[in-house]
Protein backbone atom coordinates (compact mmCIF):
# COMPACT_ATOMS: atom_id res chain seq x y z
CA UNK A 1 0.00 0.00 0.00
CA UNK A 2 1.53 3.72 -1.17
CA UNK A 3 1.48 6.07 1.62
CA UNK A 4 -0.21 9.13 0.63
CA UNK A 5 0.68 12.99 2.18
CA UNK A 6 -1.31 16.03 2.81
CA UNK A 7 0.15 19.55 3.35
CA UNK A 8 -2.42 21.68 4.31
CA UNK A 9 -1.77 26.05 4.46
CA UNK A 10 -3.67 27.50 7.11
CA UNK A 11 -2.29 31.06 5.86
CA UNK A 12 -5.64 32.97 5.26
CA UNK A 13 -5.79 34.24 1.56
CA UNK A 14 -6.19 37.52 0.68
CA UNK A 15 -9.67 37.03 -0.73
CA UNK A 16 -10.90 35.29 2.29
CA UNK A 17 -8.76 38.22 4.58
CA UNK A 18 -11.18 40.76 2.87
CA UNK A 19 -14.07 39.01 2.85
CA UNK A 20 -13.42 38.58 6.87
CA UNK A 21 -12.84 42.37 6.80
CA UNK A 22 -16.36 42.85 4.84
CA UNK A 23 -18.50 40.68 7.37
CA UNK A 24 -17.05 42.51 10.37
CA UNK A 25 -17.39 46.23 8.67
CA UNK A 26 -21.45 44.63 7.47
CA UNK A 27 -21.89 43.79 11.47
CA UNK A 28 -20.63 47.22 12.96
CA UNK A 29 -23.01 48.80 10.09
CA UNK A 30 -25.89 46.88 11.40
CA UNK A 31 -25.14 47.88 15.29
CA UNK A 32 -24.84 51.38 14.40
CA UNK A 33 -28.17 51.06 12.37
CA UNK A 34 -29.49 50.05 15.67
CA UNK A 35 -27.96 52.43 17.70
CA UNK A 36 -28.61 54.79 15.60
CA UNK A 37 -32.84 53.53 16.02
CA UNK A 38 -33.45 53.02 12.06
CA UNK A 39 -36.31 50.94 10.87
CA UNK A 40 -35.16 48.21 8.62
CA UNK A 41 -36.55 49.75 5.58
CA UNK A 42 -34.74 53.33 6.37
CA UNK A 43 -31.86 53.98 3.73
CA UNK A 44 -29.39 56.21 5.62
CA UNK A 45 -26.36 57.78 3.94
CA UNK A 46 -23.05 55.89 5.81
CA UNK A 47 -19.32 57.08 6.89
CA UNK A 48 -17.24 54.98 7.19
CA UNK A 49 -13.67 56.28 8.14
CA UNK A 50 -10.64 54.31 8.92
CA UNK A 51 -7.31 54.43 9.48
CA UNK A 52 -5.83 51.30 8.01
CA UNK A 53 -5.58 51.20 4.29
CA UNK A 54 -6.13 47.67 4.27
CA UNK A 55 -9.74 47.67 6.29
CA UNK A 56 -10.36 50.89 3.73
CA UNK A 57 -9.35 48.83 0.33
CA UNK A 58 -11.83 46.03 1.70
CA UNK A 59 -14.71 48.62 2.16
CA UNK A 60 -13.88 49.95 -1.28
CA UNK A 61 -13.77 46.84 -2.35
CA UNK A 62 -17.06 45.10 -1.25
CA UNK A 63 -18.80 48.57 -1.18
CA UNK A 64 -22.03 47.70 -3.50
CA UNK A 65 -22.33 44.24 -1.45
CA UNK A 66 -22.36 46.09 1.75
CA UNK A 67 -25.06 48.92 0.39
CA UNK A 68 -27.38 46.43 -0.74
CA UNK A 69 -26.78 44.02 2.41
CA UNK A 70 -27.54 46.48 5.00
CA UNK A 71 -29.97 48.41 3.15
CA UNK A 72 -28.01 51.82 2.72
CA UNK A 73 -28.59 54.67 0.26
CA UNK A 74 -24.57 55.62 -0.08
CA UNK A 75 -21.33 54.35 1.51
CA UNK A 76 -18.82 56.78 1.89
CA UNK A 77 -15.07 55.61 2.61
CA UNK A 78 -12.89 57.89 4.14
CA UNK A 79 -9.01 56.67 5.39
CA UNK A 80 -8.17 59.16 7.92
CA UNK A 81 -6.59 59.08 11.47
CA UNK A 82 -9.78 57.44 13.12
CA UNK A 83 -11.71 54.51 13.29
CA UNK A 84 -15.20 55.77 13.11
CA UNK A 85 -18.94 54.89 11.49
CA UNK A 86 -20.80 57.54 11.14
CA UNK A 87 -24.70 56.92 10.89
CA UNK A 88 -27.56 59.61 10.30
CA UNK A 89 -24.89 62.15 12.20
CA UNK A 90 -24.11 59.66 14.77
CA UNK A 91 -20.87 58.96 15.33
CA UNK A 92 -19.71 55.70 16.62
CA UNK A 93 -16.07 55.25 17.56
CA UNK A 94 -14.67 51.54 16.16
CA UNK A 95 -11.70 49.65 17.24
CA UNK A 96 -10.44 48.21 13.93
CA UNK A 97 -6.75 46.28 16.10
CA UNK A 98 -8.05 42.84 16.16
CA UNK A 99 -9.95 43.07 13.10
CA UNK A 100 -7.45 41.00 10.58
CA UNK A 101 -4.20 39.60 11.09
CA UNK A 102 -1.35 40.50 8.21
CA UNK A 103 -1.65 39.15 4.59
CA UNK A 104 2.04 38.35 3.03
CA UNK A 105 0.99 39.03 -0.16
CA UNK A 106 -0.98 42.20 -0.55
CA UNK A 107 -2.02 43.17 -4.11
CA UNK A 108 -1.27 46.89 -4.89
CA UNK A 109 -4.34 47.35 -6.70
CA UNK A 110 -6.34 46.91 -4.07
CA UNK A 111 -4.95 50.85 -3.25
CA UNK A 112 -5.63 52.33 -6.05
CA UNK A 113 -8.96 54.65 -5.17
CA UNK A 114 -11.91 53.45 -6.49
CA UNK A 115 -14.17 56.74 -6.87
């Protein structure tokens, strides 16, 4: 009988990184709705400032699935010195740290602005 190996890489891929990134930026969107006491069918107008370029590429990045997912009428990103969602001109502090670990390979394009 021929022994068979398995190498398995539990490095997380860029793709799944930023789709990690989008869930958690969806969820704080959906606790500020809350906080900010919208009815599910209200459309508000979002900001969404951060300070690393990385969490800002993946909000650029999965910015039409996040509008139509939490049921917003625009999705502004902003990179900036804070970490902050800003909801029907409420503003709710974030703390982005523990949000992703590093990628080794990070594709340049995703910092390329996307206006």
């Amino acid at each position: 009988m021929e022994e068979l190996g398995v190498r398995l890489d539990f490095r997380a891929s860029q793709s799944l990184s930023l789709e990690g990134l989008r869930n958690e930026i969806s969820r704080q969107i959906q606790v500020g709705r809350k906080a900010a006491g919208l009815n599910i069918t209200d459309k508000p107008a979002v900001g969404f400032y951060c300070s690393d370029p990385y969490i800002c590429a993946a909000a650029r990045l999965h910015k039409d699935y996040l509008i139509e997912e939490c049921i917003l009428d625009t999705l502004n990103v902003v990179e900036g010195d804070e970490d902050t969602l800003v909801i029907n001109h409420l503003d709710i502090p974030l703390n982005t740290t523990k949000w992703h670990s590093p990628v080794t390979v990070v594709d340049k394009e995703l910092y390329r602005d996307w206006e």
